[in-house]
C-alpha atoms as a PDB file:
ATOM      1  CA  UNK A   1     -70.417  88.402 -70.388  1.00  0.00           C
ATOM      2  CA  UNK A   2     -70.773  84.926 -68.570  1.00  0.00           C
ATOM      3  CA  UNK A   3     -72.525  82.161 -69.768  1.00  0.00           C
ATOM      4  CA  UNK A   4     -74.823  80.204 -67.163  1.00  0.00           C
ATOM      5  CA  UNK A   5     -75.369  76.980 -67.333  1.00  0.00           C
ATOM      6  CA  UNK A   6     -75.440  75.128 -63.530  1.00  0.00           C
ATOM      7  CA  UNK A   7     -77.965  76.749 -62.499  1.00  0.00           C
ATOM      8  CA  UNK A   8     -76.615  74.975 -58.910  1.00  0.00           C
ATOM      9  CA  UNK A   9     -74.972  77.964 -58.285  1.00  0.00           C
ATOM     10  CA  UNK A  10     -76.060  81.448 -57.970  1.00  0.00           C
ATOM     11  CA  UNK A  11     -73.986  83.509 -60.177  1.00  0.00           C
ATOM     12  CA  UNK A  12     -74.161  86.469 -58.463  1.00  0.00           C
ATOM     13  CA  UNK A  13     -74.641  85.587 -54.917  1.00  0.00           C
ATOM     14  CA  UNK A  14     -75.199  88.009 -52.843  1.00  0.00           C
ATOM     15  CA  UNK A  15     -76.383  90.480 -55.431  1.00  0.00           C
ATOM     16  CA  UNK A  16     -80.383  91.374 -56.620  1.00  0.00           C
ATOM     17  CA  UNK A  17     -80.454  90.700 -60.616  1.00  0.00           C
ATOM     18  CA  UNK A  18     -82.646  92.838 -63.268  1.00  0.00           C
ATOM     19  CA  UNK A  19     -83.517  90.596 -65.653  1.00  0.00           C
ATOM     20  CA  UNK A  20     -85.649  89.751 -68.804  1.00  0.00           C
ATOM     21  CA  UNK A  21     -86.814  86.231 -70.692  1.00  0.00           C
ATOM     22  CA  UNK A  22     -87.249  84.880 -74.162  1.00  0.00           C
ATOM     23  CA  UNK A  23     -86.246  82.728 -76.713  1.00  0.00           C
ATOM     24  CA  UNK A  24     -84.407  86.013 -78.038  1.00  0.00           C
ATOM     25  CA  UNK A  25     -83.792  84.486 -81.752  1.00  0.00           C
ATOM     26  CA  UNK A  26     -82.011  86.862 -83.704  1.00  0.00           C
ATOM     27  CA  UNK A  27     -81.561  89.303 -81.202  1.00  0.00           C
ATOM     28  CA  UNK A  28     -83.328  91.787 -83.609  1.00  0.00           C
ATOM     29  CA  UNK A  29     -83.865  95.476 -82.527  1.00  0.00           C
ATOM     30  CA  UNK A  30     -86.962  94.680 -80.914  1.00  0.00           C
ATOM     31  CA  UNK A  31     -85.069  92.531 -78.289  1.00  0.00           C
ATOM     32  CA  UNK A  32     -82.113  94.751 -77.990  1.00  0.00           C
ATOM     33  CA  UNK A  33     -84.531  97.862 -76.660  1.00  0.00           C
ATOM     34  CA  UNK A  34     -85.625  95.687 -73.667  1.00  0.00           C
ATOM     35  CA  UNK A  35     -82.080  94.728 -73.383  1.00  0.00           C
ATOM     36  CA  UNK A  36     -81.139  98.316 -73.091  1.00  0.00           C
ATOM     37  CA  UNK A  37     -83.477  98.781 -70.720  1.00  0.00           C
ATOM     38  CA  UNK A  38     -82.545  96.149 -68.499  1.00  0.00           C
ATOM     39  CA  UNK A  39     -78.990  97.540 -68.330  1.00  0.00           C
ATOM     40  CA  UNK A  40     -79.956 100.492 -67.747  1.00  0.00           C
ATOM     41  CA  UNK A  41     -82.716  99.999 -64.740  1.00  0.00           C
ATOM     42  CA  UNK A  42     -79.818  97.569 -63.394  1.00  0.00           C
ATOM     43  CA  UNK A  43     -77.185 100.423 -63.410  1.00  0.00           C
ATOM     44  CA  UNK A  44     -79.818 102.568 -61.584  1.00  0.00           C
ATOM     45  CA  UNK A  45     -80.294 100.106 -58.823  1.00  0.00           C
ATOM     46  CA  UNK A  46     -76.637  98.931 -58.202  1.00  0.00           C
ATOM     47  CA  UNK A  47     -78.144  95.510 -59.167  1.00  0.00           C
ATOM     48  CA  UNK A  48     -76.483  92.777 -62.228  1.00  0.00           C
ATOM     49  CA  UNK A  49     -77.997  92.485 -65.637  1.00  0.00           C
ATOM     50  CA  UNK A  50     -78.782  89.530 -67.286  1.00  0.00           C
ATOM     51  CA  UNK A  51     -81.008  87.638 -70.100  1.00  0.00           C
ATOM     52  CA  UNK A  52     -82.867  84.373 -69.562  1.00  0.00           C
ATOM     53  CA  UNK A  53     -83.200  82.612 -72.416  1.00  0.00           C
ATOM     54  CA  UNK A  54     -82.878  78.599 -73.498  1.00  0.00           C
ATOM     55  CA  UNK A  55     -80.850  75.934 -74.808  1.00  0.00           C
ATOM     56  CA  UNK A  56     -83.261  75.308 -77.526  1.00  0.00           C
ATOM     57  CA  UNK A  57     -86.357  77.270 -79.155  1.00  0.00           C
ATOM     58  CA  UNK A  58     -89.342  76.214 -76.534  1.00  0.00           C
ATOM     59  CA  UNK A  59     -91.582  75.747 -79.777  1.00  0.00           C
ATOM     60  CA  UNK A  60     -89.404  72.681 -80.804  1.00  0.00           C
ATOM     61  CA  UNK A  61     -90.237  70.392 -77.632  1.00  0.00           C
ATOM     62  CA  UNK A  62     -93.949  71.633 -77.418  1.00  0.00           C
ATOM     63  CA  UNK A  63     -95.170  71.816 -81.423  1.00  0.00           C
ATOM     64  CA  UNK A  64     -91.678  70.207 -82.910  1.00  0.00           C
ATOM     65  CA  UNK A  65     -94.108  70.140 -85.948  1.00  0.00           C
ATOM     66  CA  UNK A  66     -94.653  73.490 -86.447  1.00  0.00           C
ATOM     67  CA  UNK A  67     -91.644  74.785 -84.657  1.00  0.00           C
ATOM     68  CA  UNK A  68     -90.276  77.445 -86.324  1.00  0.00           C
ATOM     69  CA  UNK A  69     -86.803  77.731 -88.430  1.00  0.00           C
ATOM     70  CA  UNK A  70     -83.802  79.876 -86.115  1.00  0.00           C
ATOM     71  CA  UNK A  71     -82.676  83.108 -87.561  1.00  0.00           C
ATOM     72  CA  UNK A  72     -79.477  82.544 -85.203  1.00  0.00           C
ATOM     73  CA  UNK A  73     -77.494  79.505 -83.912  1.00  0.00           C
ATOM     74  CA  UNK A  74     -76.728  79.219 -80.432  1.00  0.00           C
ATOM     75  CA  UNK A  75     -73.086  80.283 -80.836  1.00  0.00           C
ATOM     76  CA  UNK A  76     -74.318  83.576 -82.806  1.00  0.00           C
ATOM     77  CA  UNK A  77     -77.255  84.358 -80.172  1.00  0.00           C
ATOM     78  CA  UNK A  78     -74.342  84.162 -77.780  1.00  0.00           C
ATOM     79  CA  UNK A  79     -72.302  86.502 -79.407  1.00  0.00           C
ATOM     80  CA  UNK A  80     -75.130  89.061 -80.081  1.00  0.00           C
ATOM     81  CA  UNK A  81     -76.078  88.578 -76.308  1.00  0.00           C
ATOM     82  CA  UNK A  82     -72.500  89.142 -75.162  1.00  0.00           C
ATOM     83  CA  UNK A  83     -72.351  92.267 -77.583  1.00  0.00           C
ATOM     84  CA  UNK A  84     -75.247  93.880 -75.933  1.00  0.00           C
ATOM     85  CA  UNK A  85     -73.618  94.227 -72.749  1.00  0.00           C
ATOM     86  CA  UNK A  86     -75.222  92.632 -70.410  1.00  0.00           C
ATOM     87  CA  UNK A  87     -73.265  90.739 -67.293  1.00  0.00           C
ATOM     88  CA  UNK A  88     -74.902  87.236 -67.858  1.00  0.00           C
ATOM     89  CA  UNK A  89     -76.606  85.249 -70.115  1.00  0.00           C
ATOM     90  CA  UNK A  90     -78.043  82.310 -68.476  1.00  0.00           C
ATOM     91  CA  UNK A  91     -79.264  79.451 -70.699  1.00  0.00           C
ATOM     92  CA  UNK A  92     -82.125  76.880 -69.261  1.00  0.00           C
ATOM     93  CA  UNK A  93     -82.528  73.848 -70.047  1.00  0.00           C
ATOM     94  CA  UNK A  94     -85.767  73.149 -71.472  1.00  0.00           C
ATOM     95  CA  UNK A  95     -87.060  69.296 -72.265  1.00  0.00           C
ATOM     96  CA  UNK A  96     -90.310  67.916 -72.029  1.00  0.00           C
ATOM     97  CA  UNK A  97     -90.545  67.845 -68.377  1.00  0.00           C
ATOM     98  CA  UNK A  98     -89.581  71.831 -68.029  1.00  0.00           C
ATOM     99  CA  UNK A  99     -92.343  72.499 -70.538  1.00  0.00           C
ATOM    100  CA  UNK A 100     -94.961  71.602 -68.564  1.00  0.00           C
ATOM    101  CA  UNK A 101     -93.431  73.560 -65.661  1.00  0.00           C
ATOM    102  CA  UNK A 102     -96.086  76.441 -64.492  1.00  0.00           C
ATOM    103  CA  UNK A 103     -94.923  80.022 -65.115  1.00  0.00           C
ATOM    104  CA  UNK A 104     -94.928  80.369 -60.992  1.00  0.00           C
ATOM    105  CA  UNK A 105     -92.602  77.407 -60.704  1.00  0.00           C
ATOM    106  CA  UNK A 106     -90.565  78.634 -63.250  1.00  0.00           C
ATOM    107  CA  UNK A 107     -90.745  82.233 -61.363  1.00  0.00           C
ATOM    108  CA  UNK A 108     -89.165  80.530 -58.114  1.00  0.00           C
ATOM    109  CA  UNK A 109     -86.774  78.266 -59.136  1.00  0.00           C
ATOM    110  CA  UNK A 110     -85.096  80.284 -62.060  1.00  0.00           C
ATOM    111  CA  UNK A 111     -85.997  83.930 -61.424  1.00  0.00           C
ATOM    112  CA  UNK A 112     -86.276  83.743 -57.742  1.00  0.00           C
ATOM    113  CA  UNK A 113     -83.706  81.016 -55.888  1.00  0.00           C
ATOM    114  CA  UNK A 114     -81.019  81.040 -58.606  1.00  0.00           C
ATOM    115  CA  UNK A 115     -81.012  85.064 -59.679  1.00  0.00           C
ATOM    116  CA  UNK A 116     -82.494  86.792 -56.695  1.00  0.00           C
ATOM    117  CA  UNK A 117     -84.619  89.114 -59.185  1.00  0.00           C
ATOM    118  CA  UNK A 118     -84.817  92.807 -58.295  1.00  0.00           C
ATOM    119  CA  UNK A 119     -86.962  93.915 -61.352  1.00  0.00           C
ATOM    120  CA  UNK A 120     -88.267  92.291 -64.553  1.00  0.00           C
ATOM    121  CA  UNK A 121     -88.110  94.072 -68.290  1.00  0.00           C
ATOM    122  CA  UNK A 122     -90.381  92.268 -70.888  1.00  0.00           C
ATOM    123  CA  UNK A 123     -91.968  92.748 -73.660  1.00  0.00           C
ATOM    124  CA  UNK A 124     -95.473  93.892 -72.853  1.00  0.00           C
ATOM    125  CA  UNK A 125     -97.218  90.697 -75.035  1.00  0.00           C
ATOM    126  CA  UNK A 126     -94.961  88.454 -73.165  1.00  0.00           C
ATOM    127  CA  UNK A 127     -96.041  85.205 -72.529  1.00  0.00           C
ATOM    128  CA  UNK A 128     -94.024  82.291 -70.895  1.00  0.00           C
ATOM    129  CA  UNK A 129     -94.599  78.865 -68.960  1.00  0.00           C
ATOM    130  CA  UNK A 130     -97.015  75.876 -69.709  1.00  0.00           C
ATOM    131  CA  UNK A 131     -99.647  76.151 -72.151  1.00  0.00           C
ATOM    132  CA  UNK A 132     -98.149  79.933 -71.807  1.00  0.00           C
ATOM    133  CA  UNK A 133     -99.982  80.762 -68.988  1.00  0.00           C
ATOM    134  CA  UNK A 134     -97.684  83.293 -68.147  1.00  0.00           C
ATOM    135  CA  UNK A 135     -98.060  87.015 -68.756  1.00  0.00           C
ATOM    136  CA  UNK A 136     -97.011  90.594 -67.405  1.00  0.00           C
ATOM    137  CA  UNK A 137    -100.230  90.195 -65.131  1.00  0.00           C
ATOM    138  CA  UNK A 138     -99.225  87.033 -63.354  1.00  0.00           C
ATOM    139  CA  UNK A 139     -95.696  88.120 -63.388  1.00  0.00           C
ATOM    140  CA  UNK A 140     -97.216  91.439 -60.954  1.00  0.00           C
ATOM    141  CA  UNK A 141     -98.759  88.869 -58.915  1.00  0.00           C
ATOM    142  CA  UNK A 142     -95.992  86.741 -58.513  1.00  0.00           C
ATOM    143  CA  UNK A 143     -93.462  89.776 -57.687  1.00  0.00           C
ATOM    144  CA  UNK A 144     -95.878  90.906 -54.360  1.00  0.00           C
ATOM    145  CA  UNK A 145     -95.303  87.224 -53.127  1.00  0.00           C
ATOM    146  CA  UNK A 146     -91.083  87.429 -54.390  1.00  0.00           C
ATOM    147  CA  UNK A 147     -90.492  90.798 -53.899  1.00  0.00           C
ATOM    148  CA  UNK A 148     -89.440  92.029 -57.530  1.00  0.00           C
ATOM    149  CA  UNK A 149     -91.113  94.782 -59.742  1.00  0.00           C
ATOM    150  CA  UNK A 150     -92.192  94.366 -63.414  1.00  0.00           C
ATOM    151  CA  UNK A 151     -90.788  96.877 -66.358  1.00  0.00           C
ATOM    152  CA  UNK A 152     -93.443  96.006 -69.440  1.00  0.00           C
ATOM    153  CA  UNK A 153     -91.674  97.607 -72.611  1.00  0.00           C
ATOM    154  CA  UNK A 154     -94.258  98.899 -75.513  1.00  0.00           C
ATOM    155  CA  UNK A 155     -92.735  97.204 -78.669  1.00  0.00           C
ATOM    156  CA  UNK A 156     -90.935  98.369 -81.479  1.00  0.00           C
ATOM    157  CA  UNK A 157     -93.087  99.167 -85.200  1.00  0.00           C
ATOM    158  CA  UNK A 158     -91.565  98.510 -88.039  1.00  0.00           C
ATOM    159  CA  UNK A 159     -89.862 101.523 -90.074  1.00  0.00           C
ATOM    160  CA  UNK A 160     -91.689 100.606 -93.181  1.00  0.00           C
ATOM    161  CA  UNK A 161     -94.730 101.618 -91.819  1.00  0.00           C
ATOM    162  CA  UNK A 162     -97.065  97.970 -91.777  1.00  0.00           C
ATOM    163  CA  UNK A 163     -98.717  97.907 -88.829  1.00  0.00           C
ATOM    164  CA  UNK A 164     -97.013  95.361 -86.948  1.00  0.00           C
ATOM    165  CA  UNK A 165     -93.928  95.071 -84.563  1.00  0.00           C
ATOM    166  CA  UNK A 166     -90.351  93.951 -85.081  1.00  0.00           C
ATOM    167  CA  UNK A 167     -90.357  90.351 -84.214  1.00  0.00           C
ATOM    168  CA  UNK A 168     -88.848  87.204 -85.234  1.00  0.00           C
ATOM    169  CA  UNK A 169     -91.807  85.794 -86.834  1.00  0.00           C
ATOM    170  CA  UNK A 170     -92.080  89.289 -88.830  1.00  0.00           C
ATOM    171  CA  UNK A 171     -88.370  88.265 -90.319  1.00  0.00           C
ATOM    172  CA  UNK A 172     -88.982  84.849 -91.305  1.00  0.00           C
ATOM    173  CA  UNK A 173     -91.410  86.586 -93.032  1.00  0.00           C
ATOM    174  CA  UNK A 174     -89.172  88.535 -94.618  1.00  0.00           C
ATOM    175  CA  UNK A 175     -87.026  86.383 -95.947  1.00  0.00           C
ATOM    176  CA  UNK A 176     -89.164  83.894 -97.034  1.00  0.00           C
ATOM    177  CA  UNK A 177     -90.106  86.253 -99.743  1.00  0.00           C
ATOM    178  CA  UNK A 178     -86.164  87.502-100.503  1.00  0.00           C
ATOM    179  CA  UNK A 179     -86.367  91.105 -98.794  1.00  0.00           C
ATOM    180  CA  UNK A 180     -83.454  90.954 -96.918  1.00  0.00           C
ATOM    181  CA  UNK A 181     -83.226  94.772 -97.130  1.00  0.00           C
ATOM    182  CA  UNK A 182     -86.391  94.771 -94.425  1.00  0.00           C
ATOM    183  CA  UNK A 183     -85.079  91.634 -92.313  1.00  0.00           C
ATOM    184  CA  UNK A 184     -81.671  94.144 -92.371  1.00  0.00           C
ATOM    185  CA  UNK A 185     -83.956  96.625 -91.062  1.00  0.00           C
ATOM    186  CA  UNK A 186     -85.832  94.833 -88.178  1.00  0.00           C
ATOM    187  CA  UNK A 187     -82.595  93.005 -87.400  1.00  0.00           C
ATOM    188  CA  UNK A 188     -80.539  95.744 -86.891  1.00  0.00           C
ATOM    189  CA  UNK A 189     -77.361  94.053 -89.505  1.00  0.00           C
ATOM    190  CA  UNK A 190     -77.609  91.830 -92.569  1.00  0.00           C
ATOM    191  CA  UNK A 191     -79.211  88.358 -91.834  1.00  0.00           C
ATOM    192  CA  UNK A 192     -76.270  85.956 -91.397  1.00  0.00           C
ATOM    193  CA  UNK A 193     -75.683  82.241 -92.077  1.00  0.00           C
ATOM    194  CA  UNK A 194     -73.211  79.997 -90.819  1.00  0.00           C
ATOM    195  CA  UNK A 195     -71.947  76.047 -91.683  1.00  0.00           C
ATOM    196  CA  UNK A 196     -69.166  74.469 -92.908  1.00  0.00           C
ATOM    197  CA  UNK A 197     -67.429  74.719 -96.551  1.00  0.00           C
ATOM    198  CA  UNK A 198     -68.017  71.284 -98.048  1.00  0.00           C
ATOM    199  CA  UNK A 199     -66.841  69.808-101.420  1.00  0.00           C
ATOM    200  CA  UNK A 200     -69.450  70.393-103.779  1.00  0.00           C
ATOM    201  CA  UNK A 201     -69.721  69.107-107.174  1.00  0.00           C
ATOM    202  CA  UNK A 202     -67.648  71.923-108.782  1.00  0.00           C
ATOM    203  CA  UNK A 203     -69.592  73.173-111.698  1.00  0.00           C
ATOM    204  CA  UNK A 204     -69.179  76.558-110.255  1.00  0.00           C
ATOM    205  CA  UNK A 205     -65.368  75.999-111.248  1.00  0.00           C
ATOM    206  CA  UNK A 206     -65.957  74.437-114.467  1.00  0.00           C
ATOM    207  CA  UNK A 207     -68.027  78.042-115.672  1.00  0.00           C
ATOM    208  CA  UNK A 208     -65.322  80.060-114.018  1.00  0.00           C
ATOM    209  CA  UNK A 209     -67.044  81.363-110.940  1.00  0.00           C
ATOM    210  CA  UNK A 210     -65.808  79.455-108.212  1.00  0.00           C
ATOM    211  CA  UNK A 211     -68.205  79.006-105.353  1.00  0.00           C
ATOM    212  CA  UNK A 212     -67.810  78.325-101.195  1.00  0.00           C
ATOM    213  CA  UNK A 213     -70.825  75.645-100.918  1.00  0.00           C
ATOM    214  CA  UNK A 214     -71.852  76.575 -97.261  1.00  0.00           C
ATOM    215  CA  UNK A 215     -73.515  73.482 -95.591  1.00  0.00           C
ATOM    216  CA  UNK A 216     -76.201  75.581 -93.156  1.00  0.00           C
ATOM    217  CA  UNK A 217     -78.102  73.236 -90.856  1.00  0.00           C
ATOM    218  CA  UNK A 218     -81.763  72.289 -91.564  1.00  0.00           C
ATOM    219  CA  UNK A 219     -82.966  74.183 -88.744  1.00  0.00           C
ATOM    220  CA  UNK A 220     -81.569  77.697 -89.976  1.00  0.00           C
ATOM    221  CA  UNK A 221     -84.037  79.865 -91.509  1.00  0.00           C
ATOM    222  CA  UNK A 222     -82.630  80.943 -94.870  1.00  0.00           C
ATOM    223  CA  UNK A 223     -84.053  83.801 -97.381  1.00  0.00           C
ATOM    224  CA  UNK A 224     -85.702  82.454-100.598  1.00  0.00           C
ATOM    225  CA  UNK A 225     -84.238  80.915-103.188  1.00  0.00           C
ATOM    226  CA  UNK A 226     -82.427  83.479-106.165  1.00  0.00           C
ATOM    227  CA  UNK A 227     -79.103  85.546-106.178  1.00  0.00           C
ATOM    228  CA  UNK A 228     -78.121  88.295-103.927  1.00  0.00           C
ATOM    229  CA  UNK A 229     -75.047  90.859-102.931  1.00  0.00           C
ATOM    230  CA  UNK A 230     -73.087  89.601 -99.272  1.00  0.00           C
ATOM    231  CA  UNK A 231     -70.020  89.193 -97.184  1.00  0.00           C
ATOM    232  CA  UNK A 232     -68.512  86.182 -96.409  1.00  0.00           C
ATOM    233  CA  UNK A 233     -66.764  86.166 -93.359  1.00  0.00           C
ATOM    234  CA  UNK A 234     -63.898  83.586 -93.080  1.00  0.00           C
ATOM    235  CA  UNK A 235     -62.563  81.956 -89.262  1.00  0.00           C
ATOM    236  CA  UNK A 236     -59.842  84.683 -89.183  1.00  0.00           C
ATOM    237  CA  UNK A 237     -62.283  87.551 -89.214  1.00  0.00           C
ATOM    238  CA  UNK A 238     -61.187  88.512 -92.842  1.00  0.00           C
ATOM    239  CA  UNK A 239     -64.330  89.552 -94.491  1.00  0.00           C
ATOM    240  CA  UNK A 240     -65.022  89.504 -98.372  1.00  0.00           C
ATOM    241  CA  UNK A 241     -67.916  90.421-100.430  1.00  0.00           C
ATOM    242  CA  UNK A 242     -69.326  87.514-102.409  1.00  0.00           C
ATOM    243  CA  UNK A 243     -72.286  86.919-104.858  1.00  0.00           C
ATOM    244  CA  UNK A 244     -74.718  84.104-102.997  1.00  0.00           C
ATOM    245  CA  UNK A 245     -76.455  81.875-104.913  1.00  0.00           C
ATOM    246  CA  UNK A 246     -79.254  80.348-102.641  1.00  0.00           C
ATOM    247  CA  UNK A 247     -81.166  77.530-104.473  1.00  0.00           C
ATOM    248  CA  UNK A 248     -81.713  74.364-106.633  1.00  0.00           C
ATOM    249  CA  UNK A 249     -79.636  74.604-109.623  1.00  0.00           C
ATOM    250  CA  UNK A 250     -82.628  73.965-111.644  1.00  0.00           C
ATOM    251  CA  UNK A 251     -80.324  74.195-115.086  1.00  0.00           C
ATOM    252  CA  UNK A 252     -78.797  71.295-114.134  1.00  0.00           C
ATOM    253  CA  UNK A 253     -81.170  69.279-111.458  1.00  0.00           C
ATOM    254  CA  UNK A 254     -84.446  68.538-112.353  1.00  0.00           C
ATOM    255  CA  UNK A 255     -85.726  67.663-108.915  1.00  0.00           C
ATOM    256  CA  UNK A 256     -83.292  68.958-106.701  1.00  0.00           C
ATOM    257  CA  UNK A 257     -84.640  67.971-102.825  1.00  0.00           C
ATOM    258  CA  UNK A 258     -83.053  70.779-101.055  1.00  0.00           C
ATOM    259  CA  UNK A 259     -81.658  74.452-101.975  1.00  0.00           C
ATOM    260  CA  UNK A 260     -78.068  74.953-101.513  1.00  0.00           C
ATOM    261  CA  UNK A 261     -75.707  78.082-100.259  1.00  0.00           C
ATOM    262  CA  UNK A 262     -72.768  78.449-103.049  1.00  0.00           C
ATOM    263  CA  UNK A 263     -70.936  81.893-102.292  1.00  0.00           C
ATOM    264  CA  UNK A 264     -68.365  83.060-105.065  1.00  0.00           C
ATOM    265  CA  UNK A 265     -65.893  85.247-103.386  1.00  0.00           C
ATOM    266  CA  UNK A 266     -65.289  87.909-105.852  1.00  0.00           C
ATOM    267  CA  UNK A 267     -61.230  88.374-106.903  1.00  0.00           C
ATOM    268  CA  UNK A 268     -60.399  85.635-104.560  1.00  0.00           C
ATOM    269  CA  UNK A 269     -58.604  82.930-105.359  1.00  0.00           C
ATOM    270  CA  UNK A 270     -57.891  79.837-102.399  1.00  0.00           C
ATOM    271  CA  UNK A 271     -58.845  76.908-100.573  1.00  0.00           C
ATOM    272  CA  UNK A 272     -61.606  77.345 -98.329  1.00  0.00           C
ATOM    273  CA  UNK A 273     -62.673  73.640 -97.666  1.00  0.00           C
ATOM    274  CA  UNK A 274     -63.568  72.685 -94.157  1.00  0.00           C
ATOM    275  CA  UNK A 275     -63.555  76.049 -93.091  1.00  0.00           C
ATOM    276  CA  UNK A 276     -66.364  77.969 -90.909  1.00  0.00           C
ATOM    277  CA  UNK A 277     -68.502  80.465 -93.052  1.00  0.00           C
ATOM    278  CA  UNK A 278     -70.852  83.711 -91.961  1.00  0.00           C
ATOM    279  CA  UNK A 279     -72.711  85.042 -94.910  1.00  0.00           C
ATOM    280  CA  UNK A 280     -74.432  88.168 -94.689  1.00  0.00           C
ATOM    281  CA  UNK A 281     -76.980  88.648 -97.246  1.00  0.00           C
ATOM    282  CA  UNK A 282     -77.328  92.614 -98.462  1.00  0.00           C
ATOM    283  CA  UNK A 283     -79.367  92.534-101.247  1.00  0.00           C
ATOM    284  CA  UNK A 284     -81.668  90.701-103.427  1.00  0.00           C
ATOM    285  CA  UNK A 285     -80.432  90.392-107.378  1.00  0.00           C
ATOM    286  CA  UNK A 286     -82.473  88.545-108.375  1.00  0.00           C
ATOM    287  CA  UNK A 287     -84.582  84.844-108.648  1.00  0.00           C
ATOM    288  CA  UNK A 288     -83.318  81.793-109.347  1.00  0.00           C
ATOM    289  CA  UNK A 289     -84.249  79.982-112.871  1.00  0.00           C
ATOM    290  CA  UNK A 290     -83.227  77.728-115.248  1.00  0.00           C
ATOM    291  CA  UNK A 291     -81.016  78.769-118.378  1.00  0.00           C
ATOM    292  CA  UNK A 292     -80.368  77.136-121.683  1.00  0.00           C
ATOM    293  CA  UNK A 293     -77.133  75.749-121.390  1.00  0.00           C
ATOM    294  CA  UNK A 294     -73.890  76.371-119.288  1.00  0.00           C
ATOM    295  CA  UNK A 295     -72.833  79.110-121.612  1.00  0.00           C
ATOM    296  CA  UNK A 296     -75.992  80.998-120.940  1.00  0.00           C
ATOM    297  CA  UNK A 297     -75.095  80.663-117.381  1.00  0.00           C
ATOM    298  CA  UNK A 298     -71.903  81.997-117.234  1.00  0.00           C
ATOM    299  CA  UNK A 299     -73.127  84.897-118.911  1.00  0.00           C
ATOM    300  CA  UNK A 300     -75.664  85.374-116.101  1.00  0.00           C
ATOM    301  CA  UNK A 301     -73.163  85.007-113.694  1.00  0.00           C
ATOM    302  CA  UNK A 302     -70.447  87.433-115.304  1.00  0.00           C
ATOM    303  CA  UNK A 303     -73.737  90.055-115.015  1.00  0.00           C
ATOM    304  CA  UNK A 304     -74.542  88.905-111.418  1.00  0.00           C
ATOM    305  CA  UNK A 305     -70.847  89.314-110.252  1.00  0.00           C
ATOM    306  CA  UNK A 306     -71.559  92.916-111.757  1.00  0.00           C
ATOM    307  CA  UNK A 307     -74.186  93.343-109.791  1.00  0.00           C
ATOM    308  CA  UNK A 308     -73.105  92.275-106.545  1.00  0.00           C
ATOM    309  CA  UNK A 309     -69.930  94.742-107.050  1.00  0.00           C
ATOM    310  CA  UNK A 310     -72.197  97.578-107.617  1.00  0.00           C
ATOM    311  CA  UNK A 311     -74.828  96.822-104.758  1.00  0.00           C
ATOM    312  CA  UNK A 312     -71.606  96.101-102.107  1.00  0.00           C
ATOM    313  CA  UNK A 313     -70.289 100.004-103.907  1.00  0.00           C
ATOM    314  CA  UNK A 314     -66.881  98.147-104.713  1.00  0.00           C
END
């Protein structure tokens, strides 16, 4: 898949492009149906497929107050994008000044002069532009004056039955109240995680549980705080299944300010400091609270070690 970024020069001159936009964060099943379709209708017309999409979440330059957390970084939307299939990905700059572009400026400049659309797959509540004037009806409009044809694509329901589509907002959801198993669902894979391995204050060690403390950025949506079954995936691809202990420590911080990601890697024993984590989160274990004393803990964490072995079917 290429990656677009000068959007100077066509990347597929010469050639008509079916396409479709979004934010696409998480790339959840939802997005990957009109993603299917786009390669598809592209393979019927002899034309390129590729997904529109943005440098940053739109919300966080027009409501950075109420913008929401990402359930992917830009190097895993990337990757999902480039698994899909699709020939392109190209990524638009979007500031302040591009967010109060109108949806038929964006149409020309983007869609039009750099892609040479053929056909447009969206999401059939699609919305897009300033103040998101943009929908599938202006988009029918706007393809009599370019000469491209729109694909709306019903959207996916939920397998557990709630009335209500697969969407991003529907995982945040999710995993704000510690059912990964459904954001596993709607996603299509485990949620996943990334940062850094950072030197943490090494009680973990102390009750002999070791833990990877995974520094995730602030603007990464992570499930609630308590104790679930995972994989840890380490730079080399090697991939091990850890009990994740998301949270605040509250048996030894009174007022912690922020939860943290400690992942013991169970019957592994090395140095994993400075090194690039993925954590996939596969089941909840249970919450978070505070114990006695240390020798409480460990107990809890012998059972939880259990637990994670048996939920992972080691």
């Amino acid at each position: 898949m290429r990656v677009v970024t000068d959007l100077a020069v066509p990347p597929f001159p010469g050639e008509r492009a079916v396409i479709t936009i979004g934010a696409y964060d998480g790339v959840h099943r939802g997005h990957r149906v009109v993603i299917d379709q786009v390669r598809r209708l592209a393979s019927d017309l002899g034309a390129r497929s590729a997904v529109v999409t943005f440098d940053r979440h739109p919300a966080s330059v027009v409501r950075p107050e109420s913008a929401p957390q990402l359930l992917t970084d830009a190097e895993q939307r990337l990757e999902l994008l480039a698994a899909t299939g699709v020939d392109a990905t190209v990524v638009v700059a979007f500031d302040s000044e591009r967010a109060k572009e109108s949806p038929a400026a964006f149409v020309e400049r983007v869609l039009v002069d750099v892609l040479s659309t053929r056909l447009i797959v969206v999401g059939e509540d699609f919305h897009f532009g300033h103040q998101r004037a943009g929908n599938v009806e202006l988009l029918h409009e706007l393809g009599q004056r370019f000469d491209f044809e729109v694909v709306p694509v019903s959207l996916v329901a939920r397998a557990d039955g709630v009335d209500e589509p697969v969407s991003s907002t529907a995982i945040r959801r999710a995993l704000a109240g510690g059912d990964v198993g459904l954001a596993t669902e709607m996603l299509g894979r485990p949620f996943e995680a990334r940062g850094t391995v950072v030197q943490g204050d090494q009680r973990g060690r102390l009750l002999g549980f070791p833990t990877a403390n995974v520094e995730v950025p602030n603007q990464i949506c992570l499930p609630a705080d308590g104790v679930y079954a995972g994989w840890y995936e380490r730079p080399d691809g090697e991939v091990l299944p850890c009990a994740i202990n998301l949270g605040r420590r509250p048996t030894f911080y009174e007022h912690a300010d922020h939860s943290l990601l400690e992942a013991h890697l169970i019957d592994f024993d090395g140095d994993l400091y400075g090194e690039r984590a993925a954590v996939r989160f596969v089941s909840f274990l249970r919450s978070e609270r505070k114990f006695d004393g240390i020798d409480a803990l460990a107990t809890q964490l012998k059972h939880d070690v259990e637990h994670a072995r048996a939920a992972l079917m080691l």
